[in-house]
Protein backbone atom coordinates (compact mmCIF):
# COMPACT_ATOMS: atom_id res chain seq x y z
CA UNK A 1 10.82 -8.02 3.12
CA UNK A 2 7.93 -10.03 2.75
CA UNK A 3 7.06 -12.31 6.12
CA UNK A 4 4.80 -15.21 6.80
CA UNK A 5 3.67 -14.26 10.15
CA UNK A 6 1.82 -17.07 11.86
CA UNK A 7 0.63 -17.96 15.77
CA UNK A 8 -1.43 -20.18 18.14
CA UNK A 9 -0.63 -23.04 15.71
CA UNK A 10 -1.74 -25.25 18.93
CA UNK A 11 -0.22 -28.47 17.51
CA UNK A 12 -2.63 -28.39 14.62
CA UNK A 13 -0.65 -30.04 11.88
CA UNK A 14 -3.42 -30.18 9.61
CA UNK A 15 -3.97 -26.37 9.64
CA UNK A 16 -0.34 -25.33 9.89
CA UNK A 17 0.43 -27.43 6.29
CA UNK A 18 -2.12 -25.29 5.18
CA UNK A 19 -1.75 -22.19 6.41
CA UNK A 20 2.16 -22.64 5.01
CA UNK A 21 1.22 -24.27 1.77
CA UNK A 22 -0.75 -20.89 1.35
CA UNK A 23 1.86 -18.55 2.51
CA UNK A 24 4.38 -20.43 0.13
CA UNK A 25 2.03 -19.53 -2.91
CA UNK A 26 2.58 -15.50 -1.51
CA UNK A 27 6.65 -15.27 -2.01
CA UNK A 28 7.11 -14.85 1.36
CA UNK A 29 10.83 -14.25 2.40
CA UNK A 30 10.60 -15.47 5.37
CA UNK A 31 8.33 -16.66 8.49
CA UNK A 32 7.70 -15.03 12.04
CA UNK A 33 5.70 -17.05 14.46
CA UNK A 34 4.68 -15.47 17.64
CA UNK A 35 4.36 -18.84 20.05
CA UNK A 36 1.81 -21.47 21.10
CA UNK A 37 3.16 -24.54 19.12
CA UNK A 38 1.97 -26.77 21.51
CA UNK A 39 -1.34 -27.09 23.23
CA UNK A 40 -5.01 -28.15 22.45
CA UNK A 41 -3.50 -30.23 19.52
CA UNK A 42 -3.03 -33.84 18.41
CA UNK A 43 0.66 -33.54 16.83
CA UNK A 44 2.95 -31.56 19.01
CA UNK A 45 6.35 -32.89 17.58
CA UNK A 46 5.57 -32.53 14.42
CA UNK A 47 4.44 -29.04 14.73
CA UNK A 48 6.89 -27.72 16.22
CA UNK A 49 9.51 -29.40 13.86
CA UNK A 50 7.78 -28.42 10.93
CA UNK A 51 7.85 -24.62 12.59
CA UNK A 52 11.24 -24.43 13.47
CA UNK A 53 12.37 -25.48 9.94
CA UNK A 54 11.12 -22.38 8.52
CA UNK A 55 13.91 -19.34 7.44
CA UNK A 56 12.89 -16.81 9.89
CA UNK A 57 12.52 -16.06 13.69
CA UNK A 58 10.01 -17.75 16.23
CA UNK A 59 9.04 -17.00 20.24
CA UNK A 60 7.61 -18.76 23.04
CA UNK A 61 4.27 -18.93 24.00
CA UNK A 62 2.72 -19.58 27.14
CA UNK A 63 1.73 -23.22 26.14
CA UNK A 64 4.72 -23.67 25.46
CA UNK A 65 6.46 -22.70 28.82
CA UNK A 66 3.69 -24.18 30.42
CA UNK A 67 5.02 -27.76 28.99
CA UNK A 68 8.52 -26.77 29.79
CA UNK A 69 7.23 -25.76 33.52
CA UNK A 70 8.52 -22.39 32.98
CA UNK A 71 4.58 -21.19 33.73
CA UNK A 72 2.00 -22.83 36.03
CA UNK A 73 -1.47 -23.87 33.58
CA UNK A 74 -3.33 -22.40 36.61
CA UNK A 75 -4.82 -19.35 34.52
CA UNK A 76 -5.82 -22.17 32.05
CA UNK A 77 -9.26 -23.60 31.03
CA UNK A 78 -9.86 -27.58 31.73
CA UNK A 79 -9.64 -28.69 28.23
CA UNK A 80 -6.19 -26.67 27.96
CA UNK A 81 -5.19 -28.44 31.11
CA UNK A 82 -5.64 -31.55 29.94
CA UNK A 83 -4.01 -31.17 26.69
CA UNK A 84 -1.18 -29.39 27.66
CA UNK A 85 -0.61 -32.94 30.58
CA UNK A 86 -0.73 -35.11 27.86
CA UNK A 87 1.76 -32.78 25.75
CA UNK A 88 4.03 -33.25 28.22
CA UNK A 89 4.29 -37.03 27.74
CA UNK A 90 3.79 -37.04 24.03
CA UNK A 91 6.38 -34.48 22.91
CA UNK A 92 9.79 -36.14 22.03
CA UNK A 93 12.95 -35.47 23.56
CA UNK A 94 14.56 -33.35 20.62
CA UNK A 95 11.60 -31.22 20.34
CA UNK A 96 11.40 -30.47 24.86
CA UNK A 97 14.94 -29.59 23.96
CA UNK A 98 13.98 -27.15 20.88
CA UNK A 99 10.95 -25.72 22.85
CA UNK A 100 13.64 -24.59 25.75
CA UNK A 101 15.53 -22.70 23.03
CA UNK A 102 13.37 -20.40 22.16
CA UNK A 103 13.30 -16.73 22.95
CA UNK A 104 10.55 -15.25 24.46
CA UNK A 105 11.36 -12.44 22.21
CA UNK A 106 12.48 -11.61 18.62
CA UNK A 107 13.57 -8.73 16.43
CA UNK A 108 13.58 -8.31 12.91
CA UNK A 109 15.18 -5.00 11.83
CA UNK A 110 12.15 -2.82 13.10
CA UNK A 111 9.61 -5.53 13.68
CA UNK A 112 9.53 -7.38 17.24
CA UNK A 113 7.57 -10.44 17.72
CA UNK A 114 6.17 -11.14 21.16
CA UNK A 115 3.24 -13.79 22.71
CA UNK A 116 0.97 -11.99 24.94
CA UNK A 117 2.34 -8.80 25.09
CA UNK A 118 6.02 -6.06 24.84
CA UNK A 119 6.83 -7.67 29.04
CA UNK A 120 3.95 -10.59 29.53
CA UNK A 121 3.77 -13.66 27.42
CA UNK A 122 -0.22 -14.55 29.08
CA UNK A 123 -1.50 -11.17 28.80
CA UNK A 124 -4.39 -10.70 26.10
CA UNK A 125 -4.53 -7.79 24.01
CA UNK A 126 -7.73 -7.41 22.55
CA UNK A 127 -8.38 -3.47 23.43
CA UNK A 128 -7.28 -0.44 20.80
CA UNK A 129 -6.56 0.78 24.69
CA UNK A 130 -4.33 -2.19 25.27
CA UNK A 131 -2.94 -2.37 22.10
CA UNK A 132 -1.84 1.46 22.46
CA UNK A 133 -0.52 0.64 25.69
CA UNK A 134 1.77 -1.99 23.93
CA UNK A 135 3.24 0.67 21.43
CA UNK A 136 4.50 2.84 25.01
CA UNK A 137 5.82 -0.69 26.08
CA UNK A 138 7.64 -1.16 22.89
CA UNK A 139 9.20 2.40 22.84
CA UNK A 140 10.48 1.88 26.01
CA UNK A 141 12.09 -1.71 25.16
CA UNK A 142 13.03 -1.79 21.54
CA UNK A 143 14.05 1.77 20.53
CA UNK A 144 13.29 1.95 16.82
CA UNK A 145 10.91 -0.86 16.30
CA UNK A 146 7.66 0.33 14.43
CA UNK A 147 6.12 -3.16 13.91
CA UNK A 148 4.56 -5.26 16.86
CA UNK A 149 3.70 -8.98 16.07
CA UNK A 150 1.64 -10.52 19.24
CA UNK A 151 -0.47 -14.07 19.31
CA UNK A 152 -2.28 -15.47 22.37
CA UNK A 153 -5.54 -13.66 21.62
CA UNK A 154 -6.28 -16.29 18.41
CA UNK A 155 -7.95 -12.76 17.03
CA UNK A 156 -6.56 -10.81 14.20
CA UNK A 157 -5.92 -7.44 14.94
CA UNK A 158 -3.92 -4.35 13.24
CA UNK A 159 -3.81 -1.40 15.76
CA UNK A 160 -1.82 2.06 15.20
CA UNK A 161 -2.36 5.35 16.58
CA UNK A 162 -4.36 6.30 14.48
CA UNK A 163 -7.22 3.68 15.62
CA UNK A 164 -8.36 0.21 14.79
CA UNK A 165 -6.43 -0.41 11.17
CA UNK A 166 -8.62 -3.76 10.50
CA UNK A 167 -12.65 -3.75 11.05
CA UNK A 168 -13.27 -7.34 9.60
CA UNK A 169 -11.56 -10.90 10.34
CA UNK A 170 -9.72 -10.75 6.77
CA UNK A 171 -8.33 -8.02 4.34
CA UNK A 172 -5.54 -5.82 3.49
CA UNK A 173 -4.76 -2.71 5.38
CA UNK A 174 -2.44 0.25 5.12
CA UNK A 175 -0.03 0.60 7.97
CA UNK A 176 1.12 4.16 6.96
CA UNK A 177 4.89 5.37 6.74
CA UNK A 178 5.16 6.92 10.45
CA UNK A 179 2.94 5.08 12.41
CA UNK A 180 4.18 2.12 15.33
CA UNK A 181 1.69 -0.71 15.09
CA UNK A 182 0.58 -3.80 16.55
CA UNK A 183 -0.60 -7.07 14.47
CA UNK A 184 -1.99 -10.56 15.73
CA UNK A 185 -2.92 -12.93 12.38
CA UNK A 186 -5.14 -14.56 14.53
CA UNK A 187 -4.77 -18.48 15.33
CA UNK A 188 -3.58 -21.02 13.25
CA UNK A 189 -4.19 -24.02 14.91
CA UNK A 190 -7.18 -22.84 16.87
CA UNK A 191 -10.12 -20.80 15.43
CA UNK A 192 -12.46 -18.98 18.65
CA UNK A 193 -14.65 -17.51 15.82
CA UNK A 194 -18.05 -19.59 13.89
CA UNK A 195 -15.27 -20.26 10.96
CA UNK A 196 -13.14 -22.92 12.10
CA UNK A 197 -10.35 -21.97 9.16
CA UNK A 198 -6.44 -21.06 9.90
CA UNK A 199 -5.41 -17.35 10.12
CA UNK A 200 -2.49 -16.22 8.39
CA UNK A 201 -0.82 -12.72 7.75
CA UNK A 202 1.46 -11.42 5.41
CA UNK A 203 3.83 -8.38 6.26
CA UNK A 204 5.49 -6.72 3.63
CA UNK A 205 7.35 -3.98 4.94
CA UNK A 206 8.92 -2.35 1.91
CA UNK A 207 4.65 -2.08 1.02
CA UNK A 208 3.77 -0.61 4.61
CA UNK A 209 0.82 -3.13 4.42
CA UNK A 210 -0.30 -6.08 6.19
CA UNK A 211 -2.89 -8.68 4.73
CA UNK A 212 -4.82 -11.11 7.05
CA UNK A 213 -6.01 -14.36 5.46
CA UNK A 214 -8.50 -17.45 6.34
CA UNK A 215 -7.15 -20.61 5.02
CA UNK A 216 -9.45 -23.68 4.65
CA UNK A 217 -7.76 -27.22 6.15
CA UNK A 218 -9.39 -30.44 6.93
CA UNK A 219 -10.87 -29.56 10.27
CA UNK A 220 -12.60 -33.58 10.24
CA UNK A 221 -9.00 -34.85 9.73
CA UNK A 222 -7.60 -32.86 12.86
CA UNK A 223 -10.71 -34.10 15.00
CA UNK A 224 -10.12 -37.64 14.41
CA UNK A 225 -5.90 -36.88 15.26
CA UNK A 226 -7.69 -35.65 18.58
CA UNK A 227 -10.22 -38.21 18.78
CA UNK A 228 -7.24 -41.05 18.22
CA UNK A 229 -5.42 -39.65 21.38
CA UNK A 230 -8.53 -39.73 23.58
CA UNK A 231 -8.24 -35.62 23.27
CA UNK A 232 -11.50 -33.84 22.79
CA UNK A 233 -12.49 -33.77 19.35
CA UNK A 234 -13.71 -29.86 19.66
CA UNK A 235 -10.39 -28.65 20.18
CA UNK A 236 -8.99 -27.42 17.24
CA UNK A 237 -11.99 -25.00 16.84
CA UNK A 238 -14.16 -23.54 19.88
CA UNK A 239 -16.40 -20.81 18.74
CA UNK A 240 -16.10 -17.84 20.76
CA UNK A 241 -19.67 -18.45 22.85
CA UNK A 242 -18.13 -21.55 24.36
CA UNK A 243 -15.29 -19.45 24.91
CA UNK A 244 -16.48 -17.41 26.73
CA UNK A 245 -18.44 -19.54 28.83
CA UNK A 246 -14.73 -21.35 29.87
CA UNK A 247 -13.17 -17.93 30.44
CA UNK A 248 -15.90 -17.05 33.00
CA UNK A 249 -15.71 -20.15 34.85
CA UNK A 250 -11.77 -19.79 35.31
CA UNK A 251 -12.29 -16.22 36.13
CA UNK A 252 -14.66 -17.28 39.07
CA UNK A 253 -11.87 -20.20 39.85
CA UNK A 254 -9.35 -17.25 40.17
CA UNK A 255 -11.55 -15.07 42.47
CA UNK A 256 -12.29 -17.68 44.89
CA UNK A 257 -8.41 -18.43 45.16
């Protein structure tokens, strides 16, 4: 099989037509999306309509049950707060309905797709420690499974026991006939990097190998979607110094709880 594997398309329609126009071009068989339809973005509906229209399997995020009220946004930055209230109200009935359908797990023959991590859809794993942690969680869960797919971190990432598989943002690498692995395609709808493009992945399991792409979209496009909708304009791309500076304020929120 040859997958599409997406995440984090944050209600980015602009990058998601991209990043699937691409994938379409790579005779994919089908998609796997590991959550985050919703959030940060201008076009929630459509998003997630044009998601769940794809062949193939798709999770929850923690957006996503944070819209549904599943979650609390408490662990969230202000911008994320803000977007994910005005989410709420924007998203239309059908689509509420198709968010509460899906799993916060899925399995593929012996690839399982997951959010945050194996048990916790609002964990980040960005750690070869974490990330080896993971494959114990998934041996313990989903006896047989040899492929992890995980979002949430918006950073691409191929991880096996034998190390760190991928050492730049993009490229092909060998995931070996015996090793368990784990493998984020970074952020579709939301670059935290100085390139702004979509991340994609495709799996191809008969191959062993997994290739991680950056596909241009019209970033200026998205910004005025936001900019219509009284949404900041910045958030379909926040490069990772920013980032950072919001994580450490909500981690200083959090202690002081």
């Amino acid at each position: 099989m040859r997958y599409g594997v997406i995440a984090d398309v944050h209600a980015n329609l602009h990058a998601l037509d991209a990043a699937l126009a691409f994938l379409s071009r790579q005779r994919v068989d089908e998609y796997l999306c590991a959550g985050d339809l919703v959030g940060y973005g201008p076009l929630p509906s459509e998003s997630v309509r044009r998601v769940l229209e794809l062949p193939g399997r798709c999770v929850a995020g923690n957006h996503d049950l944070i819209v549904l009220g599943r979650l609390t946004d408490e662990r969230c930055v202000a911008t994320a707060r803000a977007s994910l209230r005005w989410t709420r109200a924007a998203i239309a009935d059908d689509v509420h309905a198709a968010l509460a359908r899906l799993p916060l797990g899925a399995r593929a023959g012996a690839v399982v797709v997951r959010h945050g991590s194996v048990t916790d859809p609002q964990q980040y794993v960005l750690s070869e420690r974490q990330a080896l942690a993971c494959l114990d969680e998934l041996e313990r869960a989903e006896p047989g499974a040899r492929i992890l797919i995980l979002g949430h971190t918006h950073r691409p990432m191929a991880v096996s026991r034998r190390g760190r598989l991928l050492r730049r943002p993009a490229g092909t690498v060998e995931l070996g006939d015996e090793d368990a692995v784990v493998l984020n395609p970074g952020a579709v709808g939301q670059s935290r990097s100085r390139d702004p493009r979509a991340r994609v992945m495709v799996l191809d399991t008969d191959a062993r190998t997994a290739a991680f792409h950056a596909v241009a979209y019209d970033v200026a496009a998205c910004r005025r979607a936001l900019a219509e909708r009284g949404l900041p304009p910045d958030s379909c791309h926040v490069p990772r110094s920013r980032l950072d500076e919001l994580a450490g304020a909500v981690a200083r929120r959090l202690s002081r709880a």
